[in-house]
C-alpha atoms as a PDB file:
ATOM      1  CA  UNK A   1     -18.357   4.312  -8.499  1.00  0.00           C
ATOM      2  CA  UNK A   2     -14.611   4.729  -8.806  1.00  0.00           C
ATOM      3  CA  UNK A   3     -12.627   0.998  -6.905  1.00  0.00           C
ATOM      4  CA  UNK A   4      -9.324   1.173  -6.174  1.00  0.00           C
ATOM      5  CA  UNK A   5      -7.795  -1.867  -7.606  1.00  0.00           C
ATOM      6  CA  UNK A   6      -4.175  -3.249  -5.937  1.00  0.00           C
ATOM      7  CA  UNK A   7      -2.108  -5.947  -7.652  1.00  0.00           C
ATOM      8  CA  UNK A   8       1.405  -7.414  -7.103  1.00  0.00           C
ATOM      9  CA  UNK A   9       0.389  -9.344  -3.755  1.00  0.00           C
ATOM     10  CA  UNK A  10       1.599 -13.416  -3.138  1.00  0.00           C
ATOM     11  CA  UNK A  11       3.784 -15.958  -1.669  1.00  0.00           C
ATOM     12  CA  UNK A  12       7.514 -15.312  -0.793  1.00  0.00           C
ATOM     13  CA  UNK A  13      10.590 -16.461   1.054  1.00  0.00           C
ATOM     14  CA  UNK A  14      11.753 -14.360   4.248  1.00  0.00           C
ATOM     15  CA  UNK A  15      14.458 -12.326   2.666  1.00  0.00           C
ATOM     16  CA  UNK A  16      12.300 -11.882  -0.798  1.00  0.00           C
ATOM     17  CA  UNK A  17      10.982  -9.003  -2.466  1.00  0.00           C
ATOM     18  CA  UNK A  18       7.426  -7.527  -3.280  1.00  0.00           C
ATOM     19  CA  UNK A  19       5.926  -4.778  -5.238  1.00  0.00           C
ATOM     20  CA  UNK A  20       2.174  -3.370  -5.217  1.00  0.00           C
ATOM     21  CA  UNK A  21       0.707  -1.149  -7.437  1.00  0.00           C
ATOM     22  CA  UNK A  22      -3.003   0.260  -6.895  1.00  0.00           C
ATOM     23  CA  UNK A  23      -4.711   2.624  -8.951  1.00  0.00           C
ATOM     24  CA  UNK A  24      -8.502   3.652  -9.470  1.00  0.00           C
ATOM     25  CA  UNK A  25     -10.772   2.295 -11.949  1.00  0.00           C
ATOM     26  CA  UNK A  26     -11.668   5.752 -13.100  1.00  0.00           C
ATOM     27  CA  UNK A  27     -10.863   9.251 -12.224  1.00  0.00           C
ATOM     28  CA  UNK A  28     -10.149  10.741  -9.285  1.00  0.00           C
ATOM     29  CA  UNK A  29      -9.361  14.844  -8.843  1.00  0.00           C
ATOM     30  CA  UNK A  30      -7.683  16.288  -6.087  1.00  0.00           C
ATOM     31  CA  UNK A  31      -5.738  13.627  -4.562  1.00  0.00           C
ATOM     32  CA  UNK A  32      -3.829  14.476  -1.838  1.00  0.00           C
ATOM     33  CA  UNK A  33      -2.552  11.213   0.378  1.00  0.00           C
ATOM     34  CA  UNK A  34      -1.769   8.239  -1.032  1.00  0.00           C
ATOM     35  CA  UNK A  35      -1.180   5.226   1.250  1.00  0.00           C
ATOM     36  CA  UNK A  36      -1.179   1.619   2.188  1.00  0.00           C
ATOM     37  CA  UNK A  37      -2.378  -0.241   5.104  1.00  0.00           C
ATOM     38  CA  UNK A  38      -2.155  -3.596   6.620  1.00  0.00           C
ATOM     39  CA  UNK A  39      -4.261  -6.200   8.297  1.00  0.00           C
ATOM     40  CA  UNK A  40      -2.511  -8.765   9.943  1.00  0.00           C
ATOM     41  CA  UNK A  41      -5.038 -11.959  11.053  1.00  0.00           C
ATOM     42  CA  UNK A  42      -6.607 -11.264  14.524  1.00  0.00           C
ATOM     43  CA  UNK A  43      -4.925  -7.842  14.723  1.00  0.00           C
ATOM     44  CA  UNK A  44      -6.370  -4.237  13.780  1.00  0.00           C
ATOM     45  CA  UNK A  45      -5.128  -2.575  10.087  1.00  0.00           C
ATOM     46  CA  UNK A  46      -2.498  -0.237  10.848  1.00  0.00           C
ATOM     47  CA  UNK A  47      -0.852   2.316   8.812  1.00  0.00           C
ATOM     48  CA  UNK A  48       2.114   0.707   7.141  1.00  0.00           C
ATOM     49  CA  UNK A  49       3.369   3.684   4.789  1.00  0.00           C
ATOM     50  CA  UNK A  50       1.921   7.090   3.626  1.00  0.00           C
ATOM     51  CA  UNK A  51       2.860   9.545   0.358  1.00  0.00           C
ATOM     52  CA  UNK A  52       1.623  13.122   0.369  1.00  0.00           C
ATOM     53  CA  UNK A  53       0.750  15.360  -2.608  1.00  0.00           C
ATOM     54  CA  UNK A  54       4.128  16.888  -2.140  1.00  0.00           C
ATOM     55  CA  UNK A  55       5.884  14.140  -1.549  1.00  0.00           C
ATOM     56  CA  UNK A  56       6.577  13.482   2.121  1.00  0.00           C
ATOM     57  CA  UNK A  57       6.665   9.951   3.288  1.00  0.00           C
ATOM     58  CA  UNK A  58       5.641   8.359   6.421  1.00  0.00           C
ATOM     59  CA  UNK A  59       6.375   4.634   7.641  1.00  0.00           C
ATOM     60  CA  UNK A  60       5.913   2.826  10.199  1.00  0.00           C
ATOM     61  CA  UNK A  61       8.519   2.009  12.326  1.00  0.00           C
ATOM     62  CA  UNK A  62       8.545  -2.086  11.798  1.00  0.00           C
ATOM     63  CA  UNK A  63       8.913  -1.249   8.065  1.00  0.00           C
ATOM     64  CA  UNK A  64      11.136   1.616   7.875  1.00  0.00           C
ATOM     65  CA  UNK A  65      14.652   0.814   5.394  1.00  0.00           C
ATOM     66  CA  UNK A  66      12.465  -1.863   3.916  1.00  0.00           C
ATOM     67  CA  UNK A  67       9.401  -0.503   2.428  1.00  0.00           C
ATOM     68  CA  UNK A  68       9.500   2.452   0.199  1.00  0.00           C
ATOM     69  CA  UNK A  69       6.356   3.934  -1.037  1.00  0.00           C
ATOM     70  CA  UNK A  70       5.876   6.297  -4.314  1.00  0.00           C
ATOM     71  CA  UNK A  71       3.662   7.632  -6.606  1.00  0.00           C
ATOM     72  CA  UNK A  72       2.655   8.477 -10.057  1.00  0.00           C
ATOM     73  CA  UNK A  73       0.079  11.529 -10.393  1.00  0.00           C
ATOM     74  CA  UNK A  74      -0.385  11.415 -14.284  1.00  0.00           C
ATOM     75  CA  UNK A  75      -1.502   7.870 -13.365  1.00  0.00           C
ATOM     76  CA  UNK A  76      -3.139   8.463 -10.180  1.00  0.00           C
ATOM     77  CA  UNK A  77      -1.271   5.155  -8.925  1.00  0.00           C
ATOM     78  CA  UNK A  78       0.537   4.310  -5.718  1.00  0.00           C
ATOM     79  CA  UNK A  79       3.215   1.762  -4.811  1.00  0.00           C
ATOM     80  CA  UNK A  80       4.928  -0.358  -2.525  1.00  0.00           C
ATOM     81  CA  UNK A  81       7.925  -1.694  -3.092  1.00  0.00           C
ATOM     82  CA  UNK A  82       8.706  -4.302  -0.052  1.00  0.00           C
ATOM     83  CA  UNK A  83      12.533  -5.921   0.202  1.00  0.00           C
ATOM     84  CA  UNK A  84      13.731  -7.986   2.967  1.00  0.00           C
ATOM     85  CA  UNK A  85      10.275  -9.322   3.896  1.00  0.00           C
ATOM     86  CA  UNK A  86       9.897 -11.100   7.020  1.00  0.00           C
ATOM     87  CA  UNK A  87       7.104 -13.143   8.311  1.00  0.00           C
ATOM     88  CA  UNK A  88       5.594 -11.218  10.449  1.00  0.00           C
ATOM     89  CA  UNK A  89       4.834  -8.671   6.942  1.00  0.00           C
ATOM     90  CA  UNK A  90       1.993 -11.088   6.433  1.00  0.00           C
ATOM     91  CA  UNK A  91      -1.342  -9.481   6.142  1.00  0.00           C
ATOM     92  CA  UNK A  92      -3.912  -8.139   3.317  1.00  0.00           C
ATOM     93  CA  UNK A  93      -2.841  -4.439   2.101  1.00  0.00           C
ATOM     94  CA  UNK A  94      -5.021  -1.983   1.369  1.00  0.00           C
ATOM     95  CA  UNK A  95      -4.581   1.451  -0.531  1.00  0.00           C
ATOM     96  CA  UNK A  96      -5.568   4.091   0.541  1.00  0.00           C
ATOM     97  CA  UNK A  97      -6.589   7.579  -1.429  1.00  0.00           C
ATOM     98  CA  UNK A  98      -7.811  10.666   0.032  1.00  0.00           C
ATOM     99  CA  UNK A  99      -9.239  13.476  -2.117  1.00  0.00           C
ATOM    100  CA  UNK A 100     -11.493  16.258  -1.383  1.00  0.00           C
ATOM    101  CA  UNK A 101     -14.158  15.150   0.724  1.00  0.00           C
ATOM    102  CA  UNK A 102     -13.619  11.553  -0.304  1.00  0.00           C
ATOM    103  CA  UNK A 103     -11.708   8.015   0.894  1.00  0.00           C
ATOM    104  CA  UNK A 104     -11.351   5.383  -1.086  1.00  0.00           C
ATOM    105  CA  UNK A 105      -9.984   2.371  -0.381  1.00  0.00           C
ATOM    106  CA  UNK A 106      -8.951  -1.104  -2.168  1.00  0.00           C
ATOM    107  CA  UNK A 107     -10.612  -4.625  -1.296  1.00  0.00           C
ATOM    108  CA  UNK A 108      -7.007  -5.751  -0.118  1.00  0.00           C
ATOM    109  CA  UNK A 109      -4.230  -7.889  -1.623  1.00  0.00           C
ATOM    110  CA  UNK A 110      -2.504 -11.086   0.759  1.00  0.00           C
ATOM    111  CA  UNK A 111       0.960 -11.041   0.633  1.00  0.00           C
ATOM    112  CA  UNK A 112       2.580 -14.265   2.967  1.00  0.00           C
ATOM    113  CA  UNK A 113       5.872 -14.445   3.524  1.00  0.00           C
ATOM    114  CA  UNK A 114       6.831 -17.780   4.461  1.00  0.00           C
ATOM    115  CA  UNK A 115       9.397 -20.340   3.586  1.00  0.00           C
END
């Protein structure tokens, strides 16, 4: 069974930079959206950023001019490069992938942002 696997997760100053990467263990066809997710502790996952096949971006609002999400579809990998962290961008993120008929997600990676 194909696992999304996400790396670049840790500890960093408010003000500091992150980047994830996730990408699948094995191969997955028809991807369309790629995305990442958030769960903050005691509060519900929300949708942080999403990247469609074409290329259109979502955020959400708390990370907008901060976050910027991509792709690479030879590698079937997603990213998330986070600047000017703050505190309250602590949580685990998940990735997301949805292909036909199928959602995948990650096991999560913590990023803390504290001083």
């Amino acid at each position: 069974q194909v696992q999304l696997v996400e790396s670049g997760g840790g500890l960093v100053q408010p003000g500091g930079s992150l980047r994830l990467s996730c990408a699948p263990s094995g191969s997955i066809f028809n991807i369309y959206d790629m995305g990442w997710y958030r769960q903050a502790p005691g509060k519900q996952r929300e949708l942080v950023a999403v990247i469609r096949s074409g290329g259109t971006t979502n955020y959400a609002d708390s990370v907008k001019g901060r976050f910027t999400i991509s792709r690479d579809n030879a590698k079937n990998t997603v990213y998330l490069q986070m600047n000017s962290l703050k505190p309250e961008d602590t949580a685990v993120y998940y990735c997301n992938v949805g292909s036909l008929g199928m959602v995948y997600w990650g096991k999560g990676t913590l990023v803390t942002v504290s001083s």
